[in-house]
C-alpha atoms as a PDB file:
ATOM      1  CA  UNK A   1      -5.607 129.876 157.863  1.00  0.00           C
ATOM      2  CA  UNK A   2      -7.385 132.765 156.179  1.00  0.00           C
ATOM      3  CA  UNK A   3      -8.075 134.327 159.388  1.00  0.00           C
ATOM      4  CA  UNK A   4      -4.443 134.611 159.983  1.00  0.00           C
ATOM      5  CA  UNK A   5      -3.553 136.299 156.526  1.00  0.00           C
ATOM      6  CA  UNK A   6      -6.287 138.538 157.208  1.00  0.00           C
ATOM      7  CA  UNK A   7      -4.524 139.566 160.778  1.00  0.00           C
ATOM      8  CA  UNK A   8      -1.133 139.931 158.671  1.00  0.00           C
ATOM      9  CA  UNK A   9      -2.940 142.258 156.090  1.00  0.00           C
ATOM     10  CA  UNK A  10      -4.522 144.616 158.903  1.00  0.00           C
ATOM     11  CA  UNK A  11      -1.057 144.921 160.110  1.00  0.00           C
ATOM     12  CA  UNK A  12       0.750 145.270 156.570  1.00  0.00           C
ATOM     13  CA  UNK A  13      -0.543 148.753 155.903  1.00  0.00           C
ATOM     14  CA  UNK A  14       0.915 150.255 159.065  1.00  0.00           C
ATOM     15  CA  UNK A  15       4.403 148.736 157.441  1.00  0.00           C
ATOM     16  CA  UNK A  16       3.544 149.983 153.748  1.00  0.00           C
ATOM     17  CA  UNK A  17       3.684 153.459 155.418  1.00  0.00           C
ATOM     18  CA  UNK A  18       6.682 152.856 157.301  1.00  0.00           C
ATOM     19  CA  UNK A  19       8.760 151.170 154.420  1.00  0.00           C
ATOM     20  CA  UNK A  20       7.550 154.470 152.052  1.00  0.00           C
ATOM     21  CA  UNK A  21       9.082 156.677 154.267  1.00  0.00           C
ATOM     22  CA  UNK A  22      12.527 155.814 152.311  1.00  0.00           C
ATOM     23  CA  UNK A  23      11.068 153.420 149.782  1.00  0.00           C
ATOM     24  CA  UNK A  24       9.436 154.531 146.484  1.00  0.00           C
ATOM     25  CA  UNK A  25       6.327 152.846 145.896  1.00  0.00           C
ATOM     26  CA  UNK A  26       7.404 149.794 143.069  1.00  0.00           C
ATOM     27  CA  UNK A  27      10.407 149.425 144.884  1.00  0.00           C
ATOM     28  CA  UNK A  28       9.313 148.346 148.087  1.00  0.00           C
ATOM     29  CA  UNK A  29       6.981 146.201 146.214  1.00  0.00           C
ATOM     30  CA  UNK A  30       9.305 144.553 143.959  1.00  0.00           C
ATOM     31  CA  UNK A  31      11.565 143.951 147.447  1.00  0.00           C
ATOM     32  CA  UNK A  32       8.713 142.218 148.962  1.00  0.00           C
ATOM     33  CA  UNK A  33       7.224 140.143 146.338  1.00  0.00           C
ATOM     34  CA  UNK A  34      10.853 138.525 145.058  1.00  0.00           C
ATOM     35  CA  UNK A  35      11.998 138.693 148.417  1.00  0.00           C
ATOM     36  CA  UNK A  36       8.617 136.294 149.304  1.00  0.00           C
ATOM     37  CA  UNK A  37       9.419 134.358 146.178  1.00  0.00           C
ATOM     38  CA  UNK A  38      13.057 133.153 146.593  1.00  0.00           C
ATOM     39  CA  UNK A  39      12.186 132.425 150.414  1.00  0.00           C
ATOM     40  CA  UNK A  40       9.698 130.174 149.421  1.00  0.00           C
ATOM     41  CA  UNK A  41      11.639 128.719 146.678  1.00  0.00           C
ATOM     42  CA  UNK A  42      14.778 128.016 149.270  1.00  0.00           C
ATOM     43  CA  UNK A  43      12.018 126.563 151.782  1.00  0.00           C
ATOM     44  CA  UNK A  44       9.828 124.599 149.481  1.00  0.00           C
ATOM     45  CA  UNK A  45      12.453 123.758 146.242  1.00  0.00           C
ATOM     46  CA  UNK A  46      11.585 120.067 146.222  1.00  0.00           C
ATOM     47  CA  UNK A  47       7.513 120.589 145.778  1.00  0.00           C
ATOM     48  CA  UNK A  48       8.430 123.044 142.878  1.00  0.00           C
ATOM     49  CA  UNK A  49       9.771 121.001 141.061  1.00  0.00           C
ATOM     50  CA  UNK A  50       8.647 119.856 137.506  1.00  0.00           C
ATOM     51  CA  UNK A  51       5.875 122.571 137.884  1.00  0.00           C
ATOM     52  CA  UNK A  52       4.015 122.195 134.107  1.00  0.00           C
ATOM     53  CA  UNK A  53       2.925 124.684 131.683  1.00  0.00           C
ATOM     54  CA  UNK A  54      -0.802 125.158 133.217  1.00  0.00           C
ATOM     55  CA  UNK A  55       0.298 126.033 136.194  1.00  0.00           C
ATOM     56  CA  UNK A  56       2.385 128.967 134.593  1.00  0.00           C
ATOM     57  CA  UNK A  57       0.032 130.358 132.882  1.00  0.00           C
ATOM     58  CA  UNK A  58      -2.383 130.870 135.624  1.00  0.00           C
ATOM     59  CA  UNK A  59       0.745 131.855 137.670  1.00  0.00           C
ATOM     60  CA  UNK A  60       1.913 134.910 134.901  1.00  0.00           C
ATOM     61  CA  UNK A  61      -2.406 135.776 134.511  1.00  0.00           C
ATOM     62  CA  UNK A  62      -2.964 136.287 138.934  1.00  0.00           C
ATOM     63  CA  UNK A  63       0.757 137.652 139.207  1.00  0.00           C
ATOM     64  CA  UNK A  64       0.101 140.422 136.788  1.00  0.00           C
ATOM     65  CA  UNK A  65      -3.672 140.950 138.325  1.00  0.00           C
ATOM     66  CA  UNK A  66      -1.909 142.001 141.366  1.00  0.00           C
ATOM     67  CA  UNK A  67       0.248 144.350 140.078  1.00  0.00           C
ATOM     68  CA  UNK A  68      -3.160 146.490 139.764  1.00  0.00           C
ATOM     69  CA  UNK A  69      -3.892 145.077 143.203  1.00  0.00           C
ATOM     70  CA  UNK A  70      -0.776 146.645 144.819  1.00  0.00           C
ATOM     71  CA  UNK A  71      -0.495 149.740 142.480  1.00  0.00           C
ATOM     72  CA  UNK A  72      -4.093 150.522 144.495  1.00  0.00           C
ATOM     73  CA  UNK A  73      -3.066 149.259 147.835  1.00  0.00           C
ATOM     74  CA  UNK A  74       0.477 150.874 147.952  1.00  0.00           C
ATOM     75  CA  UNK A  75      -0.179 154.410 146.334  1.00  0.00           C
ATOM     76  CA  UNK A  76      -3.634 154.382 148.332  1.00  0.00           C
ATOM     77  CA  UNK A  77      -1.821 154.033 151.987  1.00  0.00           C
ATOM     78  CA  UNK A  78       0.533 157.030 150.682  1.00  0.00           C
ATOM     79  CA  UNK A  79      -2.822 159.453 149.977  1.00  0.00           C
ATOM     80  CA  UNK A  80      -5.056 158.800 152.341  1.00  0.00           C
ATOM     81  CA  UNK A  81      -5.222 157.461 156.025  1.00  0.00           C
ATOM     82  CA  UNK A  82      -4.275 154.173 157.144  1.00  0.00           C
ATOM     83  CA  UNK A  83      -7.707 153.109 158.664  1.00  0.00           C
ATOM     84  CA  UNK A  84      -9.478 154.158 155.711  1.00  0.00           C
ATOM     85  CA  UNK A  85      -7.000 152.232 152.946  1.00  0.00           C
ATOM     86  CA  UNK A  86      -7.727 149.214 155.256  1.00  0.00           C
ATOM     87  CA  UNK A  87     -11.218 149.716 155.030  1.00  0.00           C
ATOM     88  CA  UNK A  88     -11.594 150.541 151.401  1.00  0.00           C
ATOM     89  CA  UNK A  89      -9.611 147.439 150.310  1.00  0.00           C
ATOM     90  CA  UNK A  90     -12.216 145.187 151.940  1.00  0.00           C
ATOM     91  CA  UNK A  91     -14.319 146.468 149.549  1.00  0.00           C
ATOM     92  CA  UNK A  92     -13.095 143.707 147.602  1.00  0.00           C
ATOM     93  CA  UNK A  93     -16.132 141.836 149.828  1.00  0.00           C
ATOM     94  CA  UNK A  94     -18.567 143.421 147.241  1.00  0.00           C
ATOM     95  CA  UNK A  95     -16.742 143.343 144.529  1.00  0.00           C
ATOM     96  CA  UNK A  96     -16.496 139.491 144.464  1.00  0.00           C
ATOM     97  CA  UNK A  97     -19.775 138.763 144.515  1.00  0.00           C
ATOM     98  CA  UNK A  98     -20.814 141.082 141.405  1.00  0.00           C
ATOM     99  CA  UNK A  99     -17.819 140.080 139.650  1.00  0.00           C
ATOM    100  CA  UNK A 100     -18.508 136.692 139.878  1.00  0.00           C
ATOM    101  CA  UNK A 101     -22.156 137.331 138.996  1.00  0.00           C
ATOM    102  CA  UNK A 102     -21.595 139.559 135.040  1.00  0.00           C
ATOM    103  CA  UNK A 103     -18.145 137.435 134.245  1.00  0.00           C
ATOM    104  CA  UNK A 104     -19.376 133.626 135.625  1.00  0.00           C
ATOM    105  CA  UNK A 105     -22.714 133.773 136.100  1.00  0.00           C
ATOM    106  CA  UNK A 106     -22.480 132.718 139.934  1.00  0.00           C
ATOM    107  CA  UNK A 107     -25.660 133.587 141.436  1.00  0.00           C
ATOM    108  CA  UNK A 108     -24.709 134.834 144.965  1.00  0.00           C
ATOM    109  CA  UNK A 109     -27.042 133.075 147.967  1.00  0.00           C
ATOM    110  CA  UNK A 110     -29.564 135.012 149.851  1.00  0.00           C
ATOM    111  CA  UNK A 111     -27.358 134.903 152.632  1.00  0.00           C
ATOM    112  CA  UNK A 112     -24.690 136.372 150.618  1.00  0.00           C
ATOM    113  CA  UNK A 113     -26.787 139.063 149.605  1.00  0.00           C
ATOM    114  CA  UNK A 114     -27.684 140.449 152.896  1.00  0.00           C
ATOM    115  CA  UNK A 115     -24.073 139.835 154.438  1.00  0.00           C
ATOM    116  CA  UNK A 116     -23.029 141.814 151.580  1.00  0.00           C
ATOM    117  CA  UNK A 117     -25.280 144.457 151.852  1.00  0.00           C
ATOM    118  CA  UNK A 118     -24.315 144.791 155.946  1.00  0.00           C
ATOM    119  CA  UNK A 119     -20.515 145.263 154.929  1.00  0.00           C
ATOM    120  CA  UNK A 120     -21.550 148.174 151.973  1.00  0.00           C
ATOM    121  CA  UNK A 121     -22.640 149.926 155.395  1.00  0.00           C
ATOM    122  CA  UNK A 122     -20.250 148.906 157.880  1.00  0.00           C
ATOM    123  CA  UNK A 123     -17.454 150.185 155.466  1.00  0.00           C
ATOM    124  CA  UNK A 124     -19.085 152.989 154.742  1.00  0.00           C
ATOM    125  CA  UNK A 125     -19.903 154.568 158.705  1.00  0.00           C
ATOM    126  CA  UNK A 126     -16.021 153.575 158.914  1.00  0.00           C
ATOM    127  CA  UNK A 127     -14.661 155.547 155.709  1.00  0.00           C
ATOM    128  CA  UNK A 128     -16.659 157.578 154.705  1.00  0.00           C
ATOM    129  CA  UNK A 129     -16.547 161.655 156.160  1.00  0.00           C
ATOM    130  CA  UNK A 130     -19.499 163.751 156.774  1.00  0.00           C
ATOM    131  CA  UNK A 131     -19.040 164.947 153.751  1.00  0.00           C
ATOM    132  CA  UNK A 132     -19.435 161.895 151.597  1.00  0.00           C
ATOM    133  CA  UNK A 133     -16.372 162.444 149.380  1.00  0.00           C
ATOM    134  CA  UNK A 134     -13.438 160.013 149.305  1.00  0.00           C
ATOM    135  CA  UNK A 135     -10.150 160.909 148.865  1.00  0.00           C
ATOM    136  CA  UNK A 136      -7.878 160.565 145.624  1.00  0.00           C
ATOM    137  CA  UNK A 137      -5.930 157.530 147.953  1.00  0.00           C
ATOM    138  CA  UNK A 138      -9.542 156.327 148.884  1.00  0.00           C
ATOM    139  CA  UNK A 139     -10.429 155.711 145.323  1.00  0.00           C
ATOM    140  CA  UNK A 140      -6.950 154.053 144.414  1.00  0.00           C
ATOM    141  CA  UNK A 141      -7.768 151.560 147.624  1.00  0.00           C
ATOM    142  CA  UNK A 142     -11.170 150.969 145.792  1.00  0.00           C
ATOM    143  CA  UNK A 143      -9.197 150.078 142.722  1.00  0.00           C
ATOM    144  CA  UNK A 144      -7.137 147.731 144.508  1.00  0.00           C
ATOM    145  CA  UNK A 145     -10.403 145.778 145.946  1.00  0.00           C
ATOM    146  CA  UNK A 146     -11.702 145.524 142.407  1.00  0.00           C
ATOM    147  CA  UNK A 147      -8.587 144.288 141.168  1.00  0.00           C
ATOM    148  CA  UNK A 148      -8.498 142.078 144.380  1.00  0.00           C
ATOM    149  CA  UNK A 149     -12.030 140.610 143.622  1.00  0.00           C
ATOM    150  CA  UNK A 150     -10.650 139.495 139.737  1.00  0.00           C
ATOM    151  CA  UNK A 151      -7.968 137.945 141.851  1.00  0.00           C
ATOM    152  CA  UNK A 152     -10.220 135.843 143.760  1.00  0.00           C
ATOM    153  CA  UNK A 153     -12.308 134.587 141.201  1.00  0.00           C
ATOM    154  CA  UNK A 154      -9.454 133.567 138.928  1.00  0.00           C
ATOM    155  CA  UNK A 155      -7.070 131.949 141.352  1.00  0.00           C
ATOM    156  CA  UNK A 156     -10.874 129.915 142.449  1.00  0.00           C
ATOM    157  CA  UNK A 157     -11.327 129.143 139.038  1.00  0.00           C
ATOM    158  CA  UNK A 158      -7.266 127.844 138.791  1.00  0.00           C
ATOM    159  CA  UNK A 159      -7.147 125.725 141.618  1.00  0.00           C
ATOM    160  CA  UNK A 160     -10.335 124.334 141.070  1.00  0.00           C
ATOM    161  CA  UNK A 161      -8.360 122.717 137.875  1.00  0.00           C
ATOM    162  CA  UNK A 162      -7.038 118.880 138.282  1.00  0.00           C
ATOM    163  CA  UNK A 163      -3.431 119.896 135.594  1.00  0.00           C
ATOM    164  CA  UNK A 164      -2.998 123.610 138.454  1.00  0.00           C
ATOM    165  CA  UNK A 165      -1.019 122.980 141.499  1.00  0.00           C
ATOM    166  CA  UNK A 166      -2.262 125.408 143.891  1.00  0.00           C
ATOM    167  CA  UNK A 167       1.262 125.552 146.147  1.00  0.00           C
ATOM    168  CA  UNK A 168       2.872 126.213 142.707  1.00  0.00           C
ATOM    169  CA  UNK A 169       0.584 128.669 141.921  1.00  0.00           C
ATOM    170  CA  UNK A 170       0.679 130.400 145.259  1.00  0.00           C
ATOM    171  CA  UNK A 171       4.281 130.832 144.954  1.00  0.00           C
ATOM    172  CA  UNK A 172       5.324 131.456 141.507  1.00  0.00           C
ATOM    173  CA  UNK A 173       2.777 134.061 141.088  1.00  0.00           C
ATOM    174  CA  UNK A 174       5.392 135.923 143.619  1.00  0.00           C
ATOM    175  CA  UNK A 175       8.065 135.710 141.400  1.00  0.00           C
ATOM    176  CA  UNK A 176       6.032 136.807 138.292  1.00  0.00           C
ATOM    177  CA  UNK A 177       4.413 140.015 140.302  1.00  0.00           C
ATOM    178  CA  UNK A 178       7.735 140.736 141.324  1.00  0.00           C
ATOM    179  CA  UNK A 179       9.587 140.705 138.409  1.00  0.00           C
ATOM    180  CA  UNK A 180       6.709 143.363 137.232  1.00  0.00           C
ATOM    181  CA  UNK A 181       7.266 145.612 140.028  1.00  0.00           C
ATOM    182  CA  UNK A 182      10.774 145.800 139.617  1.00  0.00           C
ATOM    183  CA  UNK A 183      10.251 146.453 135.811  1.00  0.00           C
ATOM    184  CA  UNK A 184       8.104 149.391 136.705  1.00  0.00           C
ATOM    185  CA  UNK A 185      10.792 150.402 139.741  1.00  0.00           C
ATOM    186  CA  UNK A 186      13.493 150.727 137.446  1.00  0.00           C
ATOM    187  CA  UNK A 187      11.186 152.315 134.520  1.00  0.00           C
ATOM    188  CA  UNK A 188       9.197 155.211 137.187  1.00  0.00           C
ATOM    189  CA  UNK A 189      11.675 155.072 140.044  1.00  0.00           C
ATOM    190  CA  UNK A 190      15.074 155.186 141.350  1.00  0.00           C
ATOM    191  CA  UNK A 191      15.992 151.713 143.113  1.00  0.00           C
ATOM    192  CA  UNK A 192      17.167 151.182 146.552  1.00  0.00           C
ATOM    193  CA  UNK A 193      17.507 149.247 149.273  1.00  0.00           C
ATOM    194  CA  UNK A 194      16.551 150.320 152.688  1.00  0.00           C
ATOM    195  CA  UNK A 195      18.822 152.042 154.782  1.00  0.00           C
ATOM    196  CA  UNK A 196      17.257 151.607 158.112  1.00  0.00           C
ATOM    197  CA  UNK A 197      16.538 148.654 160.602  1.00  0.00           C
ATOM    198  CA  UNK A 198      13.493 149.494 160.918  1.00  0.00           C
ATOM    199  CA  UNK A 199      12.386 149.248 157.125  1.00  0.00           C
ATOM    200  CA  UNK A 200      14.468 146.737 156.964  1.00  0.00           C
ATOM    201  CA  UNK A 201      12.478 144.827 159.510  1.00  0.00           C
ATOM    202  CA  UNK A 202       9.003 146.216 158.159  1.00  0.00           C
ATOM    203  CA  UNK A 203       9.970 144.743 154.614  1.00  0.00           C
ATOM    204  CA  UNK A 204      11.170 141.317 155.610  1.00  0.00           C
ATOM    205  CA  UNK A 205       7.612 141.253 157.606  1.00  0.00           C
ATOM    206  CA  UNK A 206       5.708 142.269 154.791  1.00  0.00           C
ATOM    207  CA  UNK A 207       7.868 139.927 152.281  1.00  0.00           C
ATOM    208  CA  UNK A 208       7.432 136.732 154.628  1.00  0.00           C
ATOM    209  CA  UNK A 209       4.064 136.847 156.421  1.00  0.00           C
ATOM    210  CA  UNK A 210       1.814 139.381 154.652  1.00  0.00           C
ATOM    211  CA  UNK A 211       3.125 138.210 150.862  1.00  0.00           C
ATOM    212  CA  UNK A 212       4.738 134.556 150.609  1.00  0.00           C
ATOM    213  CA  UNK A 213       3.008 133.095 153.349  1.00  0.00           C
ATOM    214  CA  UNK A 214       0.096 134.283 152.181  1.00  0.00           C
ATOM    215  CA  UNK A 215      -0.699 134.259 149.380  1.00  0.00           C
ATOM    216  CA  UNK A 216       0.819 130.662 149.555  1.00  0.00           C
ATOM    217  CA  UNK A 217      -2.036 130.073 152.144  1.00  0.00           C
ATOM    218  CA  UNK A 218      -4.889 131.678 150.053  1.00  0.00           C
ATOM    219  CA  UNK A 219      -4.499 129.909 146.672  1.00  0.00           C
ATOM    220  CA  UNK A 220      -4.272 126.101 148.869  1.00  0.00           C
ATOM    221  CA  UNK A 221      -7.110 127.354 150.771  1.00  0.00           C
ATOM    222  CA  UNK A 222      -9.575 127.806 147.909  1.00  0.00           C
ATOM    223  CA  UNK A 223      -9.333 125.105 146.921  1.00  0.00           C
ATOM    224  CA  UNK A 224     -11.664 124.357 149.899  1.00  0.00           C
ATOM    225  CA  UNK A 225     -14.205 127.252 149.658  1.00  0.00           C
ATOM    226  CA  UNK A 226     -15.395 129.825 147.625  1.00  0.00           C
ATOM    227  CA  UNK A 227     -14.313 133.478 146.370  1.00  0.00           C
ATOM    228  CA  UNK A 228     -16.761 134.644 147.280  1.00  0.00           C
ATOM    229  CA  UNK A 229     -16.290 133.181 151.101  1.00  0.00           C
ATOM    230  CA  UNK A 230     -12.881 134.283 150.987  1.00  0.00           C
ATOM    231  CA  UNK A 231     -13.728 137.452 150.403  1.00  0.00           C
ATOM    232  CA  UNK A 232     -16.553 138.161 153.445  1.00  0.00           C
ATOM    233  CA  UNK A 233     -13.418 136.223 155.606  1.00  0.00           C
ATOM    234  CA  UNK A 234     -10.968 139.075 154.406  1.00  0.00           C
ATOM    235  CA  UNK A 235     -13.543 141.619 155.603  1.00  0.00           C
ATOM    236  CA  UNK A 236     -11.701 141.633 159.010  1.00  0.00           C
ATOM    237  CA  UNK A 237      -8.887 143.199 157.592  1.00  0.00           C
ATOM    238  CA  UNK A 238     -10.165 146.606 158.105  1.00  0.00           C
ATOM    239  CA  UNK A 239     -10.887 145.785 161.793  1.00  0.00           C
ATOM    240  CA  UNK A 240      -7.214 144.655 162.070  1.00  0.00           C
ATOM    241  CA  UNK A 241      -6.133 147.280 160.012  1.00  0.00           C
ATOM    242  CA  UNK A 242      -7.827 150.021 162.431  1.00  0.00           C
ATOM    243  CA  UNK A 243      -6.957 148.349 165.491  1.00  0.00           C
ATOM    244  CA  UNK A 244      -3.428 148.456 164.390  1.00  0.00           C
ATOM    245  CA  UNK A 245      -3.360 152.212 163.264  1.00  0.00           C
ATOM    246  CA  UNK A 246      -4.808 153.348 166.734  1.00  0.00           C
ATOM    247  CA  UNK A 247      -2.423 151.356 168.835  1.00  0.00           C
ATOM    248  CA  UNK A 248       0.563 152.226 166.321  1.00  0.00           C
ATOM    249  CA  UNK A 249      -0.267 155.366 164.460  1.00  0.00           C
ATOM    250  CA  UNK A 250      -2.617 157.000 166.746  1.00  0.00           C
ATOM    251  CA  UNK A 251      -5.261 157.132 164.641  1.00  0.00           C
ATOM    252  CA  UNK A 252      -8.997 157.626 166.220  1.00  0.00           C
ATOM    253  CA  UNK A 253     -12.191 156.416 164.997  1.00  0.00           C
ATOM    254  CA  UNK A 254     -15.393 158.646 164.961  1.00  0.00           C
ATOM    255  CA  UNK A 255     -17.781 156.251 167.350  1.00  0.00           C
ATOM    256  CA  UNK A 256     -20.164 155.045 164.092  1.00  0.00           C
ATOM    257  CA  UNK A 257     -17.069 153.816 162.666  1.00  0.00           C
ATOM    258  CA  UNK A 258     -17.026 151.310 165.456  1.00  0.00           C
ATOM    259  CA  UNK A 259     -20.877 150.409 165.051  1.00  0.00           C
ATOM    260  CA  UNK A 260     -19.288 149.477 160.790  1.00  0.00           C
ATOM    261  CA  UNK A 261     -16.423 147.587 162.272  1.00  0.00           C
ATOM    262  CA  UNK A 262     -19.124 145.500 164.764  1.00  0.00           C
ATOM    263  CA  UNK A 263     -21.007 145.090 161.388  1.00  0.00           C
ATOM    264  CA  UNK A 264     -18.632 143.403 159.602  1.00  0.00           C
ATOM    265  CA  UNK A 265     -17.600 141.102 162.386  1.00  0.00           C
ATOM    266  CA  UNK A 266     -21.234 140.003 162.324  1.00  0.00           C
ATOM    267  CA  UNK A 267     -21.348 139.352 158.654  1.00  0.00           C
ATOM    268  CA  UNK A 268     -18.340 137.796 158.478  1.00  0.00           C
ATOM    269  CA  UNK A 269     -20.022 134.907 161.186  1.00  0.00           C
ATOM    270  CA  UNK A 270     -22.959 134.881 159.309  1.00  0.00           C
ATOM    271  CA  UNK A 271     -21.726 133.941 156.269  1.00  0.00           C
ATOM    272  CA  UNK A 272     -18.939 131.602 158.268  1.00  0.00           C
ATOM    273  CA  UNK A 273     -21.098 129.588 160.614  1.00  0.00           C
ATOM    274  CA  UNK A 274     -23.402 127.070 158.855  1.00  0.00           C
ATOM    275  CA  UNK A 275     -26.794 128.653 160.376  1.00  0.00           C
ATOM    276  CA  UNK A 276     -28.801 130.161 158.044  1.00  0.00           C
ATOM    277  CA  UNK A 277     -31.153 133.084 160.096  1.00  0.00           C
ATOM    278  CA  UNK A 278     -32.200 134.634 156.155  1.00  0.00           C
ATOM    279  CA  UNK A 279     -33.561 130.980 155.255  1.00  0.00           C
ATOM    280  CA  UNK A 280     -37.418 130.302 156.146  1.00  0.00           C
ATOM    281  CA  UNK A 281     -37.657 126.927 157.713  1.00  0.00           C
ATOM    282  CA  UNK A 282     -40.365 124.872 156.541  1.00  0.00           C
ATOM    283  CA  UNK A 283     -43.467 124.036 158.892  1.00  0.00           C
ATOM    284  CA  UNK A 284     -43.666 121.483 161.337  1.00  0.00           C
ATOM    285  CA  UNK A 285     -46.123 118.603 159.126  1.00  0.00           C
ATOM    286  CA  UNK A 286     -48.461 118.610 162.083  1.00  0.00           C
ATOM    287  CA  UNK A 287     -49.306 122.033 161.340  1.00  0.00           C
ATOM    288  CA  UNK A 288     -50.131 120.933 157.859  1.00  0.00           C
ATOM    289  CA  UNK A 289     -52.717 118.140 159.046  1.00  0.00           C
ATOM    290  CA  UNK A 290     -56.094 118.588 158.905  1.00  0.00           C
ATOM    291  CA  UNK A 291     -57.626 119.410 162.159  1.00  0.00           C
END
């Protein structure tokens, strides 16, 4: 399930850049984040229902985390390039881990530690120039995996709570974020609709797959692993995210960024699969007998 919202992410940043093209930034988000909310409510109306005051709360706290979350995200794809804003918001792979570390005292695994350590360098050979120096868009798509990386380890820490339903949660978080956005639209921006078929289609995509259906999916999904899982799972993104600006865009990779993108696969199914290469195995007892 997470795999799949990490394939709809990778593709969502090729449609941020199409939708900006007539959309200003907090408009096209508040379209896709009420337009994901009153889908889901339509769809799902029954399960809503009687949602209690818990459940709000935690709704209102991770809806307004991701207005920081897509402030990064969506300003980022508009200032630097698309492969790179998919790559940078992975970060949040690192992030979660620290995070989680100075704010809950979660000691990350071994394991953990050396997955984490080969996505630092598989992001970096894809980002980074020869230069070293990120772009002002590179360090709002860093902002948005921080922000991302809160995200995780509060909706973990929500669902994880017997009073939080995590389908409520999932969706009226949407409706909360969105209501934000279109605050800010109307406060920094000029609302419109789009005036195209082809935004049109690239918001309703976003809206339904890479937003509702989503984040739907991520908040019922931790309730069966950890943020900190979550986040090595979302470090495909930037793989989908490049793959999708080559084929799309026409955007072409230097060849070490493809030696980071074969890095990250690899931590993501180290961390995934339950074999443990970083973990010494104890001695066979016959080796401990006396001779």
């Amino acid at each position: 399930m997470l795999l799949l919202v990490t394939f709809a992410w990778g593709i969502s940043y090729y449609l941020m850049d199409v939708s900006l093209v007539e959309l200003d930034p907090f408009t096209l988000n508040a379209h896709r984040f009420l337009i994901a909310f009153f889908v889901a409510v339509v769809l799902a109306f029954p399960k809503l229902r009687g949602v209690n005051r818990e459940t709000l709360k935690y709704s209102f706290y991770i809806g307004t985390i991701l207005v920081v979350v897509y402030i990064g995200a969506t300003f980022g794809v508009m200032y630097t390039s698309l492969s790179n804003a998919g790559f940078l918001c992975a970060l949040s792979v690192v992030f979660t881990p620290v995070l989680g570390y100075f704010i809950f005292r979660i000691v990350p695994s071994k394991k953990l530690k050396i997955v984490v350590v080969m996505c630092v360098i598989g992001i970096g050979l894809l980002t980074l120039d020869r230069d070293l120096k990120p772009a002002v868009g590179d360090l709002l798509c860093i902002l948005c995996a921080v922000a991302y990386a809160f995200d995780l380890l509060v909706t973990e820490r929500a669902v994880k709570k017997p009073e939080v339903n995590a389908f409520q949660l999932g969706v009226f978080q949407l409706g909360f974020n969105g209501l934000w956005q279109l605050g800010l639209a109307f406060l920094l921006e000029e609302p419109v609709m789009p005036s195209s078929g082809r935004v049109w289609g690239s918001v309703l995509f976003l809206a339904v797959f890479c937003t509702g259906l989503a984040f739907i999916v991520q908040a019922v999904a931790q309730q069966y692993t950890s943020a900190n899982h979550v986040g090595v799972i979302f470090t495909l993104e930037p793989v989908f995210a490049g793959f999708v600006a080559f084929y799309f865009a026409r955007e072409i990779l230097l060849p070490r960024a493809y030696f980071g993108a074969i890095l990250l696969i690899a931590g993501c199914f180290i961390m995934e699969l339950p074999w443990n290469p970083f973990k010494r195995k104890p001695r066979d007892i016959a080796e401990k007998l006396p001779k």
